[in-house]
C-alpha atoms as a PDB file:
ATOM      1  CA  UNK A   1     -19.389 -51.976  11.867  1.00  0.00           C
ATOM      2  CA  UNK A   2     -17.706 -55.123  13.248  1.00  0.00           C
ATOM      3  CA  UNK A   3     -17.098 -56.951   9.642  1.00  0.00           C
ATOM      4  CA  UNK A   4     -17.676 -55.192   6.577  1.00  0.00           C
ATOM      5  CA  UNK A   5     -17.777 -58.551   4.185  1.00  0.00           C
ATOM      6  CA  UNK A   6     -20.803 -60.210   6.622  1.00  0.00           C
ATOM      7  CA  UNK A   7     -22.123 -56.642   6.878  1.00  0.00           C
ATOM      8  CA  UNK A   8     -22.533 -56.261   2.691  1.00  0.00           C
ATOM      9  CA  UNK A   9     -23.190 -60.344   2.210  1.00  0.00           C
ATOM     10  CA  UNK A  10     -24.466 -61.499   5.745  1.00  0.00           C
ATOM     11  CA  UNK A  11     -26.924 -58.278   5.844  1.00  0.00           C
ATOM     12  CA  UNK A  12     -28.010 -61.973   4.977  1.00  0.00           C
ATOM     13  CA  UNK A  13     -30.772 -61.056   2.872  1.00  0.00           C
ATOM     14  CA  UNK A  14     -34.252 -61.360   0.310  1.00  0.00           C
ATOM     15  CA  UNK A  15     -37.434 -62.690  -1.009  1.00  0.00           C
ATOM     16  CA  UNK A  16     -39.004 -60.414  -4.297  1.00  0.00           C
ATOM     17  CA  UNK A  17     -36.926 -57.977  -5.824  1.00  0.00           C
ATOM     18  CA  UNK A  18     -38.155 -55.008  -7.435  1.00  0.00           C
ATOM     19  CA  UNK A  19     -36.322 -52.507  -9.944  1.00  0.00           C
ATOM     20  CA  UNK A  20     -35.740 -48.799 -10.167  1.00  0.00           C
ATOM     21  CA  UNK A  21     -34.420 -47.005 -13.179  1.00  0.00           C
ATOM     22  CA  UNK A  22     -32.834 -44.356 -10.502  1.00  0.00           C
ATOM     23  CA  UNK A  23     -29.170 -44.222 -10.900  1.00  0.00           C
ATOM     24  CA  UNK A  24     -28.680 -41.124  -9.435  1.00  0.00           C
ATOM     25  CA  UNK A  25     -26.270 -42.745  -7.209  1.00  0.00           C
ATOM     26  CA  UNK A  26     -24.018 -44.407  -9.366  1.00  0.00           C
ATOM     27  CA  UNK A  27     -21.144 -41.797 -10.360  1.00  0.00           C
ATOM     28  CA  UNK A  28     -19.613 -44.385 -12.469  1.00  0.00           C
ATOM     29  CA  UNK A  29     -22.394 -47.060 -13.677  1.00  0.00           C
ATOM     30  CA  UNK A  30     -20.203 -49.149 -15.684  1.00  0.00           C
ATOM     31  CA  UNK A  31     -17.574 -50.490 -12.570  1.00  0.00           C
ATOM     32  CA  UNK A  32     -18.700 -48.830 -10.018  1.00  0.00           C
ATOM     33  CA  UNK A  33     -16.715 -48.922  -5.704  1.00  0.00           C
ATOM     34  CA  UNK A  34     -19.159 -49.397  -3.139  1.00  0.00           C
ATOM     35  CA  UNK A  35     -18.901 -45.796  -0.950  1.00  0.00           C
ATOM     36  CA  UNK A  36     -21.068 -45.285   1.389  1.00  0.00           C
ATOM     37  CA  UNK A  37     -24.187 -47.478   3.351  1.00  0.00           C
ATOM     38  CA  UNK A  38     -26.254 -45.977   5.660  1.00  0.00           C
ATOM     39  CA  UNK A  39     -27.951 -49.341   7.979  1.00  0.00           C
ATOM     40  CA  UNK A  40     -31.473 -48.055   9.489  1.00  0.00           C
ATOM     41  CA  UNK A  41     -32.563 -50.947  11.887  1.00  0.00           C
ATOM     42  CA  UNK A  42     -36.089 -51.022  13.340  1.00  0.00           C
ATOM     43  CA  UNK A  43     -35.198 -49.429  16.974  1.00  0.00           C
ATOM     44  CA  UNK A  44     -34.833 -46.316  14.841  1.00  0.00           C
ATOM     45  CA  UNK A  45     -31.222 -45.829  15.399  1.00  0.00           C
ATOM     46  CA  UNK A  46     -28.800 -45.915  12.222  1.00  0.00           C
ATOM     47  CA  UNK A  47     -25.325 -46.502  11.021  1.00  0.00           C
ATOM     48  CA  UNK A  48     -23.497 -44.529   8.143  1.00  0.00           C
ATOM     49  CA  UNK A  49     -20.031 -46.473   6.922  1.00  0.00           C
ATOM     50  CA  UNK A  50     -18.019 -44.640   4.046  1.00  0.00           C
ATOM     51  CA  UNK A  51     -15.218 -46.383   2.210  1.00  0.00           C
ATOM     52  CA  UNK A  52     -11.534 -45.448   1.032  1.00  0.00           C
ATOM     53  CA  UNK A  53      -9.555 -47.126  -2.199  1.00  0.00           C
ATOM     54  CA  UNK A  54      -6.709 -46.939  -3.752  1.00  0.00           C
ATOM     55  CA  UNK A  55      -7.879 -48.042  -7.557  1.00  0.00           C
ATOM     56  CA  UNK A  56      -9.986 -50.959  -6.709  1.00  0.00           C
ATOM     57  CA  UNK A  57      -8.065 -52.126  -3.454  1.00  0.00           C
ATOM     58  CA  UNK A  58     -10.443 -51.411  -0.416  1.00  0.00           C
ATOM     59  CA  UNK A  59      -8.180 -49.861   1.338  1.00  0.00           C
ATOM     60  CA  UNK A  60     -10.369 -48.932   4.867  1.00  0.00           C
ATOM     61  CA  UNK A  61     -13.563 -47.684   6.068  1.00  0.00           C
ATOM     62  CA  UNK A  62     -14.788 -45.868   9.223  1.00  0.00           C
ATOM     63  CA  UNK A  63     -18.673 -45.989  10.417  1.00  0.00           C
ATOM     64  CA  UNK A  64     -20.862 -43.629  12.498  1.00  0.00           C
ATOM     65  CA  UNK A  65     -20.174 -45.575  16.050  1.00  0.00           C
ATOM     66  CA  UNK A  66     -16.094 -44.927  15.583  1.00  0.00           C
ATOM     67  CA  UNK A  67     -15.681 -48.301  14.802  1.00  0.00           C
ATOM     68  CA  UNK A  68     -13.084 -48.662  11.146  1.00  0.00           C
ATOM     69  CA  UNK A  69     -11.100 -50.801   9.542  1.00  0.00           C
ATOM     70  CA  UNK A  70      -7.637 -51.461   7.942  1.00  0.00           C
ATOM     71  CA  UNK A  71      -7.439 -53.961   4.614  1.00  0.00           C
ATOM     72  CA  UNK A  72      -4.159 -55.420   3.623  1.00  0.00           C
ATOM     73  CA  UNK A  73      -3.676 -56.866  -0.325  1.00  0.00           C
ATOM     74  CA  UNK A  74      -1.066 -59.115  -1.506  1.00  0.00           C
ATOM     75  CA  UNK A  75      -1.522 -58.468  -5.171  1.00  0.00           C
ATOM     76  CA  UNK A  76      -5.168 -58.653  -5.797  1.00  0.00           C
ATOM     77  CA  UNK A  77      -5.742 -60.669  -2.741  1.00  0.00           C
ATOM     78  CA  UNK A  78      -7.404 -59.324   0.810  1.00  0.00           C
ATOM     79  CA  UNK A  79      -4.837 -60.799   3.416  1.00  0.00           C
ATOM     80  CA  UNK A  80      -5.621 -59.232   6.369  1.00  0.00           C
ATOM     81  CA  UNK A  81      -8.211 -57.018   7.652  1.00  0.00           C
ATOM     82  CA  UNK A  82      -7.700 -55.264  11.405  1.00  0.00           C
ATOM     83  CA  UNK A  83     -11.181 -53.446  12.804  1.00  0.00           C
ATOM     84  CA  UNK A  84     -10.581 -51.497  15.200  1.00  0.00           C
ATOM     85  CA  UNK A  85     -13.265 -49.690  18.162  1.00  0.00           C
ATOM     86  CA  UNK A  86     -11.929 -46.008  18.146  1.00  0.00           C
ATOM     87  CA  UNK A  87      -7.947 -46.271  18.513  1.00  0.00           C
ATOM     88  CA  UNK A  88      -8.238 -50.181  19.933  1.00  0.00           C
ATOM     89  CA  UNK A  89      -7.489 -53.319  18.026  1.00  0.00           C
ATOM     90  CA  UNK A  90     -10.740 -55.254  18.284  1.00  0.00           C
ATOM     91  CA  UNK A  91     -10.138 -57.990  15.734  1.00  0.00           C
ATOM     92  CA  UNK A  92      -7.786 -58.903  12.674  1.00  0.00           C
ATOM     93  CA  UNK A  93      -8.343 -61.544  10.061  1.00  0.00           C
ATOM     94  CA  UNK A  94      -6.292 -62.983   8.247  1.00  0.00           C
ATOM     95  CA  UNK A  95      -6.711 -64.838   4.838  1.00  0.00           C
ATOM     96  CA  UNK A  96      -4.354 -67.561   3.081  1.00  0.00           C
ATOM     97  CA  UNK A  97      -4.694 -68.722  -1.054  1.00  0.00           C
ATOM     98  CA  UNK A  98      -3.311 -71.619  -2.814  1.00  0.00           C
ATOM     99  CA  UNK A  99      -1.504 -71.056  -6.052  1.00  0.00           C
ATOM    100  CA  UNK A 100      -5.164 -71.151  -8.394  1.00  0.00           C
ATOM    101  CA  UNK A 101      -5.618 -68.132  -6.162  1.00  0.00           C
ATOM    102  CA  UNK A 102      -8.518 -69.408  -4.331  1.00  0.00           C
ATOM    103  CA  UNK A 103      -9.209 -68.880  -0.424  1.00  0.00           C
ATOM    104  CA  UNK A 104      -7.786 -71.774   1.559  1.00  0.00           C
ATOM    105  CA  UNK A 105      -7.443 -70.539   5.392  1.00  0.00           C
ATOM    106  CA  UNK A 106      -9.310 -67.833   6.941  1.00  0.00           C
ATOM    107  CA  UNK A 107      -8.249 -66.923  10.904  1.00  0.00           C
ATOM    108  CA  UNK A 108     -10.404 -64.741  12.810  1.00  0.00           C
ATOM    109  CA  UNK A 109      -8.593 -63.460  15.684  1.00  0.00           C
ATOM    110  CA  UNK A 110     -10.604 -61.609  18.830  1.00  0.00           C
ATOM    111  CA  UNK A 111      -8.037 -59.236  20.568  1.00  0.00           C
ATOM    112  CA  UNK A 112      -9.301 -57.907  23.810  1.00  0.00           C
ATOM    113  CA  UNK A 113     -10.555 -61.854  24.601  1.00  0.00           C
ATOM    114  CA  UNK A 114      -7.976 -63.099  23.140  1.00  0.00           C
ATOM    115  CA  UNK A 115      -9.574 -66.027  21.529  1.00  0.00           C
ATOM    116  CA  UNK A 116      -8.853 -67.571  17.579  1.00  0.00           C
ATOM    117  CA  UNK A 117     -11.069 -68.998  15.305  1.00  0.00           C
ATOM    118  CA  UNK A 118      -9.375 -70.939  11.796  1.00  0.00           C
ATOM    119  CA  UNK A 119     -11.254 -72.042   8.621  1.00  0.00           C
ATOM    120  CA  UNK A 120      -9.494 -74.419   6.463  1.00  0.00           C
ATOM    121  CA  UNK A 121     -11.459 -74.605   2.755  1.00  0.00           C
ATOM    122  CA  UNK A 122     -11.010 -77.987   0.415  1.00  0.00           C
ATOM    123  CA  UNK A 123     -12.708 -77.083  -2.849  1.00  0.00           C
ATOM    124  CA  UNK A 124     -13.999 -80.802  -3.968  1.00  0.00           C
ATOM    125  CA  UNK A 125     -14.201 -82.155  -7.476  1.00  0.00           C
ATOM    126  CA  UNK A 126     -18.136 -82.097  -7.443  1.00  0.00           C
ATOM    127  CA  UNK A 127     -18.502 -78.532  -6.638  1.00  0.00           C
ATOM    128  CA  UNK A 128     -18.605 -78.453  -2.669  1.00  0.00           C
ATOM    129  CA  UNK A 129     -16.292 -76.804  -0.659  1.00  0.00           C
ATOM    130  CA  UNK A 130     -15.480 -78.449   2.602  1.00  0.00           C
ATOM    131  CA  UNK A 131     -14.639 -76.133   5.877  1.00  0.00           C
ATOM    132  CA  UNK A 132     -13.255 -77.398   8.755  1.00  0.00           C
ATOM    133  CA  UNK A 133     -13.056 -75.063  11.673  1.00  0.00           C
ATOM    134  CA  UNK A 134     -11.214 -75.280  14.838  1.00  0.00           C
ATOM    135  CA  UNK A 135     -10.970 -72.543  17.907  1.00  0.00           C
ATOM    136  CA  UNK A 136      -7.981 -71.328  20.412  1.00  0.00           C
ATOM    137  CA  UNK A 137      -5.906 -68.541  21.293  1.00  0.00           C
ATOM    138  CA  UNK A 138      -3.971 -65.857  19.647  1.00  0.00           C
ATOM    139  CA  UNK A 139      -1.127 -68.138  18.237  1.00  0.00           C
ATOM    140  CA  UNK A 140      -2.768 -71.600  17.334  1.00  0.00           C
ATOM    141  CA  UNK A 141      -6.528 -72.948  17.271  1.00  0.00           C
ATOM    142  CA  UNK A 142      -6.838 -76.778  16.855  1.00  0.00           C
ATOM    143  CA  UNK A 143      -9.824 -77.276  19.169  1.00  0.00           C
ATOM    144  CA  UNK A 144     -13.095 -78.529  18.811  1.00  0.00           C
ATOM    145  CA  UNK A 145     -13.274 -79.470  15.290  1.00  0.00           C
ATOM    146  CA  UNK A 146     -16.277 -78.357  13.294  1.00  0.00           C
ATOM    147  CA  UNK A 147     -17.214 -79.457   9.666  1.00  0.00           C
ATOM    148  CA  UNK A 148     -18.955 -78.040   7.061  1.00  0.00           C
ATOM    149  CA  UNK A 149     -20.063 -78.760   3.783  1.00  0.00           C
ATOM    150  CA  UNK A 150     -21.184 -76.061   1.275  1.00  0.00           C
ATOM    151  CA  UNK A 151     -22.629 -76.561  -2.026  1.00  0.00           C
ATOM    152  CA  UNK A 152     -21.903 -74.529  -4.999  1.00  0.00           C
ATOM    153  CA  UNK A 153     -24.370 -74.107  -8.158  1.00  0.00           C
ATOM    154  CA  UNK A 154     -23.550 -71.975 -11.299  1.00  0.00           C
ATOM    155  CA  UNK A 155     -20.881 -69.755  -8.915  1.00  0.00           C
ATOM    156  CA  UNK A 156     -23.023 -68.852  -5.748  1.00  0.00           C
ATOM    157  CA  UNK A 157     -23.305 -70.867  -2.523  1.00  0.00           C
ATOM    158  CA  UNK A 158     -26.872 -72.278  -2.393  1.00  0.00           C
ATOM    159  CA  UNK A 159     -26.367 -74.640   0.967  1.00  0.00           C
ATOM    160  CA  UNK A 160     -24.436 -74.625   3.686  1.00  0.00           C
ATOM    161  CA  UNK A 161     -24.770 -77.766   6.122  1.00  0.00           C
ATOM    162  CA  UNK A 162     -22.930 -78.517   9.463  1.00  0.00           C
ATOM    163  CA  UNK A 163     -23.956 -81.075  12.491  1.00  0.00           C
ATOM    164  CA  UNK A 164     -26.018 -78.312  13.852  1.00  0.00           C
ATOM    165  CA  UNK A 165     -27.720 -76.292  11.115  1.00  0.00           C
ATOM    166  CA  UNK A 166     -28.674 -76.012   7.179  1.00  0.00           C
ATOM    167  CA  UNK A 167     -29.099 -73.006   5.602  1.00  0.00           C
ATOM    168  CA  UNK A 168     -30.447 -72.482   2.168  1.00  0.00           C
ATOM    169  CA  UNK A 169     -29.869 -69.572   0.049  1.00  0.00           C
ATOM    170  CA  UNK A 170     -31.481 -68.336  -3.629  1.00  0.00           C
ATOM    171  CA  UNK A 171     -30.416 -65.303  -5.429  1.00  0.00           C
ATOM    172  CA  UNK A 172     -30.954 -62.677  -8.249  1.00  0.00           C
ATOM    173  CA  UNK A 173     -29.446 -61.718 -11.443  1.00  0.00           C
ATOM    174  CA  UNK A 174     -28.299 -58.579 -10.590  1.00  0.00           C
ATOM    175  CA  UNK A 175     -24.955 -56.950  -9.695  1.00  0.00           C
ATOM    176  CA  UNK A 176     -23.716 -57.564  -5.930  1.00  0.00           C
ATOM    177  CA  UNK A 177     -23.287 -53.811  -4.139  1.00  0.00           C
ATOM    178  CA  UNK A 178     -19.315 -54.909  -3.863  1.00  0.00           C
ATOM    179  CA  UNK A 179     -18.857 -56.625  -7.336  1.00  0.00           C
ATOM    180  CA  UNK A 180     -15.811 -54.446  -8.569  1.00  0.00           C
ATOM    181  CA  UNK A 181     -13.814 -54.359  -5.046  1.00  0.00           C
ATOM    182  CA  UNK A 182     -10.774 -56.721  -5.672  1.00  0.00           C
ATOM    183  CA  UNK A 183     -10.698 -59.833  -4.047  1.00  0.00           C
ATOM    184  CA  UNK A 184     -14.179 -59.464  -2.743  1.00  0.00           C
ATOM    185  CA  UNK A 185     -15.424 -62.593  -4.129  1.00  0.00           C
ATOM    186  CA  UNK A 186     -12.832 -65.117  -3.051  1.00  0.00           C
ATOM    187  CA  UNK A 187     -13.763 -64.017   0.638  1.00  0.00           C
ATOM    188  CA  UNK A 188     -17.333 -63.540   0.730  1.00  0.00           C
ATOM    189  CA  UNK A 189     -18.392 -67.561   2.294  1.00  0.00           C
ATOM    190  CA  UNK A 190     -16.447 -67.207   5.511  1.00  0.00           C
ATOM    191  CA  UNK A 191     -17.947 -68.040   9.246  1.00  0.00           C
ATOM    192  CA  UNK A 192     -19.641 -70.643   6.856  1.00  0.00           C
ATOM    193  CA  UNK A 193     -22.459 -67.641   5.485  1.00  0.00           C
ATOM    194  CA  UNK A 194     -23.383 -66.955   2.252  1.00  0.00           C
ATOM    195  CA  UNK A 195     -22.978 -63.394   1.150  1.00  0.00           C
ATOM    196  CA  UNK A 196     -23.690 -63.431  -2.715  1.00  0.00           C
ATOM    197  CA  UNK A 197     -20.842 -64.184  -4.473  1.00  0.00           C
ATOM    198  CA  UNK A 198     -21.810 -62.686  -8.441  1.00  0.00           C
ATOM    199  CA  UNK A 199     -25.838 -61.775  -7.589  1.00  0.00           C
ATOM    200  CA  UNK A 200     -27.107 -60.841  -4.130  1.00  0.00           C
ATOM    201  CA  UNK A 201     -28.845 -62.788  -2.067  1.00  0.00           C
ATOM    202  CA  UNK A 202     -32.529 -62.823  -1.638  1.00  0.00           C
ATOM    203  CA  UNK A 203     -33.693 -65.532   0.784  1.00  0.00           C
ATOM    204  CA  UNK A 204     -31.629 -67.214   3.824  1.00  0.00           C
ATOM    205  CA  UNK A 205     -33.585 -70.036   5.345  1.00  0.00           C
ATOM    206  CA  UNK A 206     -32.118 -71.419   8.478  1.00  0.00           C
ATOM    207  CA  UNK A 207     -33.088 -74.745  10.204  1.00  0.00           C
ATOM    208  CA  UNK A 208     -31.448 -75.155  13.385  1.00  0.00           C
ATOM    209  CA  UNK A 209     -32.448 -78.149  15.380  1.00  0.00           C
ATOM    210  CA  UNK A 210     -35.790 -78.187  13.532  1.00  0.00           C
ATOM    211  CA  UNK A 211     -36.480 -74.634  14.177  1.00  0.00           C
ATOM    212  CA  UNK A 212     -37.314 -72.725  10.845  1.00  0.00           C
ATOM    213  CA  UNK A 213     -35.922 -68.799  10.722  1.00  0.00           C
ATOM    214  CA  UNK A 214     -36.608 -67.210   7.305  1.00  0.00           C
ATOM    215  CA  UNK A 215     -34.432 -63.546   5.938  1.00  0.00           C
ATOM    216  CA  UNK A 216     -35.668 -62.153   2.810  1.00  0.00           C
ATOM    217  CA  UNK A 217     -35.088 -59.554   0.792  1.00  0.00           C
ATOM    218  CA  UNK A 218     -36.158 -56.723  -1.742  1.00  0.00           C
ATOM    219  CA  UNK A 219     -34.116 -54.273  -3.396  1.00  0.00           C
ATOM    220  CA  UNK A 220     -34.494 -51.251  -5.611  1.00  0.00           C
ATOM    221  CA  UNK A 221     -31.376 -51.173  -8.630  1.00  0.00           C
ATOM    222  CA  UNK A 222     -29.775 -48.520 -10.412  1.00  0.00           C
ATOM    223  CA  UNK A 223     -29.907 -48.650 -14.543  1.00  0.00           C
ATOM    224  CA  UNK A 224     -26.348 -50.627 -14.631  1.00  0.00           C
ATOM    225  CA  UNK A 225     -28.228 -53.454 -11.817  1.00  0.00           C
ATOM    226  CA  UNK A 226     -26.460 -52.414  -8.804  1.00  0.00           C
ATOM    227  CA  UNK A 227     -28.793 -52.405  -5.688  1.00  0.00           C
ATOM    228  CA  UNK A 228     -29.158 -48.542  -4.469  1.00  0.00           C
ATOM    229  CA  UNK A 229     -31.652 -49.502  -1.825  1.00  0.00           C
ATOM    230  CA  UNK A 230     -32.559 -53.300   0.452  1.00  0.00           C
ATOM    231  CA  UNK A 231     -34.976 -54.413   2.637  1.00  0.00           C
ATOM    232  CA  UNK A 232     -34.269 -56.958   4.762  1.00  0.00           C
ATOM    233  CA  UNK A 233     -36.841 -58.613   6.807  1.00  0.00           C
ATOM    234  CA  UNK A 234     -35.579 -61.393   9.884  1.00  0.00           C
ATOM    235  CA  UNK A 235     -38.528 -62.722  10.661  1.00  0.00           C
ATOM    236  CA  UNK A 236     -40.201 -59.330  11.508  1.00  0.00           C
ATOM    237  CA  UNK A 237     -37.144 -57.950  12.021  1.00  0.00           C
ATOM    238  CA  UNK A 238     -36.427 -55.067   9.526  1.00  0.00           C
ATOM    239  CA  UNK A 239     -33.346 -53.235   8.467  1.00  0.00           C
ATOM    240  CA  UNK A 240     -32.848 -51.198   5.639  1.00  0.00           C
ATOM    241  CA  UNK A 241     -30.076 -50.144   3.357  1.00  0.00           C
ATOM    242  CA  UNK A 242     -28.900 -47.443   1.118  1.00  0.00           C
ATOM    243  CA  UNK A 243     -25.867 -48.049  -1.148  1.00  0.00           C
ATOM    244  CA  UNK A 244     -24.147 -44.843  -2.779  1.00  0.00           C
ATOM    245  CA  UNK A 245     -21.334 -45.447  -4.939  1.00  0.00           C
ATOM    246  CA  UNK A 246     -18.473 -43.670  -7.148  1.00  0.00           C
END
């Protein structure tokens, strides 16, 4: 599992929900950690990823195909995150907040091809956030500059538009699988995605160059209205989820 935060959010994700009074799952159903998801895709192969805390600090995980991860906090804040591929650095990123506490540069650093990738956020006064992203090296990435504007209604992201694509999100009124891990939420619209910041996310629609691609979603929720089970469907492409929690 290359990013855990896309993974949960950018599982991208769905259309029609439906609801389950099964909360056999849910160990704690009041605030309950995210522990374990278990990806089946449609080749028939799968991925299990189990996850570590310390209180409500995500502290690490480690997936099926050796692949893990190492989070750093600063307070309440993620500030760094290294994956790793068995015992090799693969990637680190690396998160900045201004003083209201709110996300303001996020650096995505590729090790073995040593290549950078920096997100600076302005949050405007009419509820867009603009992100201006630039690529490099290791040490500093100021090349080709790349805007993009998101809109924000009642707390989620519901557009994202840049010079060469829109996206388009909707959502529903339940809990998001990764609602009580701190600092989640300040961190969940990087690489310019939506993820679902409160509710999860049940339809993506992408136009790129005036191609159409449509993700949607259904899930199945516990009795507290945390998702135990998602469908997603990328245009025919299906992958499914199981969320376990403590």
């Amino acid at each position: 599992m290359k990013k855990l935060f896309l993974l949960l959010g950018v599982t991208s994700l769905a259309l029609t929900s439906c609801s389950s009074s099964d909360d056999s799952s849910t160990t704690n159903p009041a605030a309950p950690l995210l522990k374990k998801v278990v990806e089946s895709y449609s080749d028939g192969t799968s991925l299990t990823t189990n996850f570590v805390y310390n209180g409500t600090h995500l502290m690490s995980w480690s997936a099926s195909d050796d692949s893990s991860a190492q989070v750093t906090y600063t307070g309440d804040n993620i500030t760094k995150i290294e994956y790793f591929e068995g015992n090799e650095l693969d990637q680190r990123d690396l998160y900045t907040y201004n003083s209201a506490g709110q996300l303001i540069t996020y650096i995505r650093l590729d090790i073995p091809m040593e290549w950078g990738n920096r997100e600076d956020f302005t949050y405007n006064s009419n509820g867009t956030i603009t992100v201006v992203a630039h690529n490099g090296d290791l040490v500093s990435q100021t090349d080709g500059e790349r805007t993009t504007i998101m809109t924000l209604t009642n707390g989620e992201v519901t557009s994202s538009v840049s010079d060469s694509n829109t996206f388009a999100y909707t959502y529903d009124d339940k809990h998001i699988p990764e609602t009580n891990i701190a600092g989640y939420s300040k961190i969940s619209f990087i690489d310019g995605s939506a993820s679902g910041i409160i509710h999860n996310l049940m339809t993506e629609v992408e136009t790129t160059f005036g191609d159409t691609y449509t993700t949607t979603n259904t899930y199945n929720y516990n009795a507290a209205g945390y998702p135990t089970t998602q469908t997603e469907d990328y245009e025919g492409d299906v992958t499914t989820y199981v969320y376990t929690y403590e």
